[in-house]
C-alpha atoms as a PDB file:
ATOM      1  CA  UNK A   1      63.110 111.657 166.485  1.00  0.00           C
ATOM      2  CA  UNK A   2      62.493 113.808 169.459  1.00  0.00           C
ATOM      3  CA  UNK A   3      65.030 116.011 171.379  1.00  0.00           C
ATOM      4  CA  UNK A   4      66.230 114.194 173.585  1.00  0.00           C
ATOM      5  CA  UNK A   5      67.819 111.662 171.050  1.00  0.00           C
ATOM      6  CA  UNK A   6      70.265 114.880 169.489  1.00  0.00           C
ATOM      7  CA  UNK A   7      72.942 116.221 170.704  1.00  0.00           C
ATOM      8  CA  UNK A   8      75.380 118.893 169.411  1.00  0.00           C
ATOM      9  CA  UNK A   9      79.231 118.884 168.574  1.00  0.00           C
ATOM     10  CA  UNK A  10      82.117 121.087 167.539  1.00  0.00           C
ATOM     11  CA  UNK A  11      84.945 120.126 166.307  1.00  0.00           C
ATOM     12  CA  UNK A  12      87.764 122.652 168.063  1.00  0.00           C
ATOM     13  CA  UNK A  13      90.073 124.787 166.133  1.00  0.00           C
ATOM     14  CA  UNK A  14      93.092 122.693 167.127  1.00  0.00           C
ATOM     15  CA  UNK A  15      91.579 119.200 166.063  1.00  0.00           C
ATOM     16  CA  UNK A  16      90.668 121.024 162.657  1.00  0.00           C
ATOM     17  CA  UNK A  17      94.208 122.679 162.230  1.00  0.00           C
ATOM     18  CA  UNK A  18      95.518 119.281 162.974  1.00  0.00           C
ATOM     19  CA  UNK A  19      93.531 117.161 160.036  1.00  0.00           C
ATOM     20  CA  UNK A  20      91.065 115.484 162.350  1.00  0.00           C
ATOM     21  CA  UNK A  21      87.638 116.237 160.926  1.00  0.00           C
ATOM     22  CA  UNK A  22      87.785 112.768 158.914  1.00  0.00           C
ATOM     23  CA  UNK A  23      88.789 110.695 161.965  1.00  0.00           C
ATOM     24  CA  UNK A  24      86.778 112.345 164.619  1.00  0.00           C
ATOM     25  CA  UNK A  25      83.513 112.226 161.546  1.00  0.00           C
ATOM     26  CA  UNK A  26      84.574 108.505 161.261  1.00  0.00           C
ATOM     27  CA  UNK A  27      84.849 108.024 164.993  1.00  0.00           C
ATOM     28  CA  UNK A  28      81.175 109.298 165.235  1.00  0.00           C
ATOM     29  CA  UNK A  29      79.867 107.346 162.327  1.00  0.00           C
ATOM     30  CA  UNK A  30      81.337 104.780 163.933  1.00  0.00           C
ATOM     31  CA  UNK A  31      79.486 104.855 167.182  1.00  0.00           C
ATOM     32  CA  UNK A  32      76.345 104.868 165.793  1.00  0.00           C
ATOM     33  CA  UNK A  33      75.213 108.553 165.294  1.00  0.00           C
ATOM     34  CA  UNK A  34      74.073 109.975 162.142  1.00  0.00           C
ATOM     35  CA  UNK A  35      74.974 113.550 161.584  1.00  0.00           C
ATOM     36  CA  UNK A  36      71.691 115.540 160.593  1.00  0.00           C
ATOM     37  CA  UNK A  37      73.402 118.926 160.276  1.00  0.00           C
ATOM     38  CA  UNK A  38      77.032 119.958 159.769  1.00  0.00           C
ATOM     39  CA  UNK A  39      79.061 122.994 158.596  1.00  0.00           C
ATOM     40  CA  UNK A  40      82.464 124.304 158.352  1.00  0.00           C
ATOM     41  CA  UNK A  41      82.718 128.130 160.185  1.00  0.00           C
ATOM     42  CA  UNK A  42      84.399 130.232 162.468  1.00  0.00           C
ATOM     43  CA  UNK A  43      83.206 131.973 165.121  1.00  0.00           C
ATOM     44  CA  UNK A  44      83.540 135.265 165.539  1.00  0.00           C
ATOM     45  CA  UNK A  45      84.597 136.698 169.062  1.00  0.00           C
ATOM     46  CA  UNK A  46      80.861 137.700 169.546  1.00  0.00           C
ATOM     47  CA  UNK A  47      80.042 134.944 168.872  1.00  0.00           C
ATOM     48  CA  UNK A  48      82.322 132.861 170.823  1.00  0.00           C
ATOM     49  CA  UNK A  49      81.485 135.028 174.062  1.00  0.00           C
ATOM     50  CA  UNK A  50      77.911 134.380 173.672  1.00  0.00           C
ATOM     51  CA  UNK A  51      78.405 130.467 172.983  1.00  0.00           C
ATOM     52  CA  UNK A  52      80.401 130.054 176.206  1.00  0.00           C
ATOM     53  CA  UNK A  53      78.489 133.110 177.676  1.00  0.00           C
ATOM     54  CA  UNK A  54      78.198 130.836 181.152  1.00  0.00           C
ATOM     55  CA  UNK A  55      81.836 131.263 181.687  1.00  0.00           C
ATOM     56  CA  UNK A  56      81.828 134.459 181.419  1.00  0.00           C
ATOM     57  CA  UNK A  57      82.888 135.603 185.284  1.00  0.00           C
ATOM     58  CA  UNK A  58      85.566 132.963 185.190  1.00  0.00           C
ATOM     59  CA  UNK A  59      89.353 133.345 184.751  1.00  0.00           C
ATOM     60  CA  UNK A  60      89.970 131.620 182.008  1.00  0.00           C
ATOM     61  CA  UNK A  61      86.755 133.118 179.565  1.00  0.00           C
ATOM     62  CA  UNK A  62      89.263 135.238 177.635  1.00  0.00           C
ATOM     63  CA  UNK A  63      91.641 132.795 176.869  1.00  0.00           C
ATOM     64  CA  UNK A  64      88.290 130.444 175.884  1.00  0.00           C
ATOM     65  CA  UNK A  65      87.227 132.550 173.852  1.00  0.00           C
ATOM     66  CA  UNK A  66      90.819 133.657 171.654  1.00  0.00           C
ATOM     67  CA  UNK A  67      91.471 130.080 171.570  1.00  0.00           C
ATOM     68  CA  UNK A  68      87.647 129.441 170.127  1.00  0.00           C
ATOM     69  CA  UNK A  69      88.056 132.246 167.335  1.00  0.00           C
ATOM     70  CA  UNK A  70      91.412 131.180 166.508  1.00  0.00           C
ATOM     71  CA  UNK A  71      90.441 129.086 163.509  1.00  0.00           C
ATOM     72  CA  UNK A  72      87.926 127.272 161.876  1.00  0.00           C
ATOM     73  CA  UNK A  73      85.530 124.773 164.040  1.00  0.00           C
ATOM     74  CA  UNK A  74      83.304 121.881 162.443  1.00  0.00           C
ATOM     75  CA  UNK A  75      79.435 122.060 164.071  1.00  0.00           C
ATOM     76  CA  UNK A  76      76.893 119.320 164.311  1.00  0.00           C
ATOM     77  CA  UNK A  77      73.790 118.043 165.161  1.00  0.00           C
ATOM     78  CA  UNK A  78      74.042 114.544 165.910  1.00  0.00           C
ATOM     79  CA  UNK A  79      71.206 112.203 166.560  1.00  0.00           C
ATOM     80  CA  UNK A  80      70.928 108.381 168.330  1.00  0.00           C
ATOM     81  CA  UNK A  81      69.089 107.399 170.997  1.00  0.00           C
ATOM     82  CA  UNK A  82      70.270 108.688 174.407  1.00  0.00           C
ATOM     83  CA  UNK A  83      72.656 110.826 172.318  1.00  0.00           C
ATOM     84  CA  UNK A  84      73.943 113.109 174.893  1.00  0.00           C
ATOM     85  CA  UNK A  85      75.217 110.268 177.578  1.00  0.00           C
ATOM     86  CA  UNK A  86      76.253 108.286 174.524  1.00  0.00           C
ATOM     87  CA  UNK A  87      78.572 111.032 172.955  1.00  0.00           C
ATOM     88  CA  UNK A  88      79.444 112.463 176.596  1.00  0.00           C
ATOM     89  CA  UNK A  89      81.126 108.466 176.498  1.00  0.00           C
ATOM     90  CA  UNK A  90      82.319 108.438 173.053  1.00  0.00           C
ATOM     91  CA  UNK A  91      84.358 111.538 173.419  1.00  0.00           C
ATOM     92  CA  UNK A  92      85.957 111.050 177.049  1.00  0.00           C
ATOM     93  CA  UNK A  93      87.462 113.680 179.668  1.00  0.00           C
ATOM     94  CA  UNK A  94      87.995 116.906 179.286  1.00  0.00           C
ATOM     95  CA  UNK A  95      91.392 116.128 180.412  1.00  0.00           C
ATOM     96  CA  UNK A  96      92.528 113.989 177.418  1.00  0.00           C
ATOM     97  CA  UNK A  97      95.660 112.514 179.904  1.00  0.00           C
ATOM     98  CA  UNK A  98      92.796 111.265 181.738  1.00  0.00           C
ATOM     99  CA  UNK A  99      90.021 110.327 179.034  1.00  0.00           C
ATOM    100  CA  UNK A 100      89.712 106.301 178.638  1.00  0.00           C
ATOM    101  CA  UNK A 101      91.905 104.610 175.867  1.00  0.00           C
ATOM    102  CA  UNK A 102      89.923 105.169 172.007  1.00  0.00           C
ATOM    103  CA  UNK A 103      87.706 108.334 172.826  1.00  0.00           C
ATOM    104  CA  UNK A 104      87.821 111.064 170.841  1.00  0.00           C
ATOM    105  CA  UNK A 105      89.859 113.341 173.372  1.00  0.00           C
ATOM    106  CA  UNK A 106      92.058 110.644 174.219  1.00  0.00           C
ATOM    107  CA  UNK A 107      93.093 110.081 170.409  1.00  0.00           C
ATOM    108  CA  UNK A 108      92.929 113.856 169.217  1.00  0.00           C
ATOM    109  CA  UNK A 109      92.889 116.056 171.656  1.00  0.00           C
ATOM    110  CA  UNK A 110      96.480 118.337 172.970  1.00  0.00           C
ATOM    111  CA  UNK A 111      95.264 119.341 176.233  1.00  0.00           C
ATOM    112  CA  UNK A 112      92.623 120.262 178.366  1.00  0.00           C
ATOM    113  CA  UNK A 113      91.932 123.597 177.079  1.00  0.00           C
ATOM    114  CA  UNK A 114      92.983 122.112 173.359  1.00  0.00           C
ATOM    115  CA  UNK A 115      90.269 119.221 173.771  1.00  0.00           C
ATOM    116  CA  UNK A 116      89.735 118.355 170.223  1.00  0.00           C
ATOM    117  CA  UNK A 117      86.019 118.205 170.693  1.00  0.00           C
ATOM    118  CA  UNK A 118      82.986 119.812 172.502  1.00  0.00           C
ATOM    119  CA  UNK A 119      79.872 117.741 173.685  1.00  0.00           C
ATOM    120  CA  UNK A 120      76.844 118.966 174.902  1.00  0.00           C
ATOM    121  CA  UNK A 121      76.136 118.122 178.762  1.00  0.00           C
ATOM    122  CA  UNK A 122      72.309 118.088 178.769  1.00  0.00           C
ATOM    123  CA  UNK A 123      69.289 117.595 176.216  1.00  0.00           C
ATOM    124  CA  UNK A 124      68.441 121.359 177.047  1.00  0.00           C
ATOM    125  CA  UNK A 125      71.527 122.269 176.100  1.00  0.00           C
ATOM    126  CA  UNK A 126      71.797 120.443 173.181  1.00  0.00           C
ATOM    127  CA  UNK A 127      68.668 121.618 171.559  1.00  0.00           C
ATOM    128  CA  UNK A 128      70.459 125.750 172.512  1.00  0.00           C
ATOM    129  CA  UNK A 129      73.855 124.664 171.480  1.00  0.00           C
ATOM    130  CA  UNK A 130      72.658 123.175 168.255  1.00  0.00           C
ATOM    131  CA  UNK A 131      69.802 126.309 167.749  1.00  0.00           C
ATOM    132  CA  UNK A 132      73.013 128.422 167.836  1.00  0.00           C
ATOM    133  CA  UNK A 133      74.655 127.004 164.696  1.00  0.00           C
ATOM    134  CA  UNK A 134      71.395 126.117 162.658  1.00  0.00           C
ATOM    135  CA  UNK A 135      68.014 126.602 161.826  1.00  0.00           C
ATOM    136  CA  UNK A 136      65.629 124.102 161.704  1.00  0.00           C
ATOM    137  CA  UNK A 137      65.731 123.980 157.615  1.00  0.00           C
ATOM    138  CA  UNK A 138      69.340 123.406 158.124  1.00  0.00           C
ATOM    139  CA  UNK A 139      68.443 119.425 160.433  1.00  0.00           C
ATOM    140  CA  UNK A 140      67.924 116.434 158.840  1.00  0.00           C
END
């Protein structure tokens, strides 16, 4: 499959601290995405700060970034056809007060900045996000 029909996903140090890989890897299975690539890590603060390197200038970048080293994080490649709307859907607001009833961030997620999950917002950034975490021996 092309592209356009992955996207990528990281489970967030506070779903992982909290024992939801299994239910948010269900959730996912559930909604019709196989996961081609997936590992357990934690990101160092280099790391972090170049992942969410287009915050950078704004005010809440530092605490972004301590939050994002703060434990482990679960990252994946996922792939179904129009995979990035799809999982954009499956995993709700960023707000999880204000995500619709049975999305990921809804069920999982503590707050806003403690969102459970992270879901790429465009194919382009799917393919960077997901060329951060693996190489292309590492995709199924």
């Amino acid at each position: 499959m092309s592209a356009t029909n992955r996207t990528f996903t990281m489970i967030k140090p506070d779903a992982v601290a909290n024992g939801h890989i299994g239910a948010i890897l269900n959730h996912i299975n559930k909604a019709g995405f196989r996961i081609v690539a997936m590992k357990l890590t934690r990101l160092s603060v280099a790391e972090a700060s170049e992942f969410y390197g287009v915050h950078s200038e704004r005010s809440f970048f530092g605490e972004l970034v301590e939050y994002m080293t703060s434990g482990p994080i679960v990252a994946a490649i996922l792939e179904k056809d129009n995979a990035v709307a799809d999982f954009r859907t499956v995993i709700g607001a960023t707000d999880p007060a204000k995500a619709d009833e049975g999305t990921i961030r809804r069920l999982y997620a503590q707050s806003i900045a403690a969102n459970a999950v992270h879901g790429s917002d465009s194919d382009e950034n799917a393919a960077i996000e997901g060329a951060f975490f693996f190489s292309g021996r590492e995709q199924f």
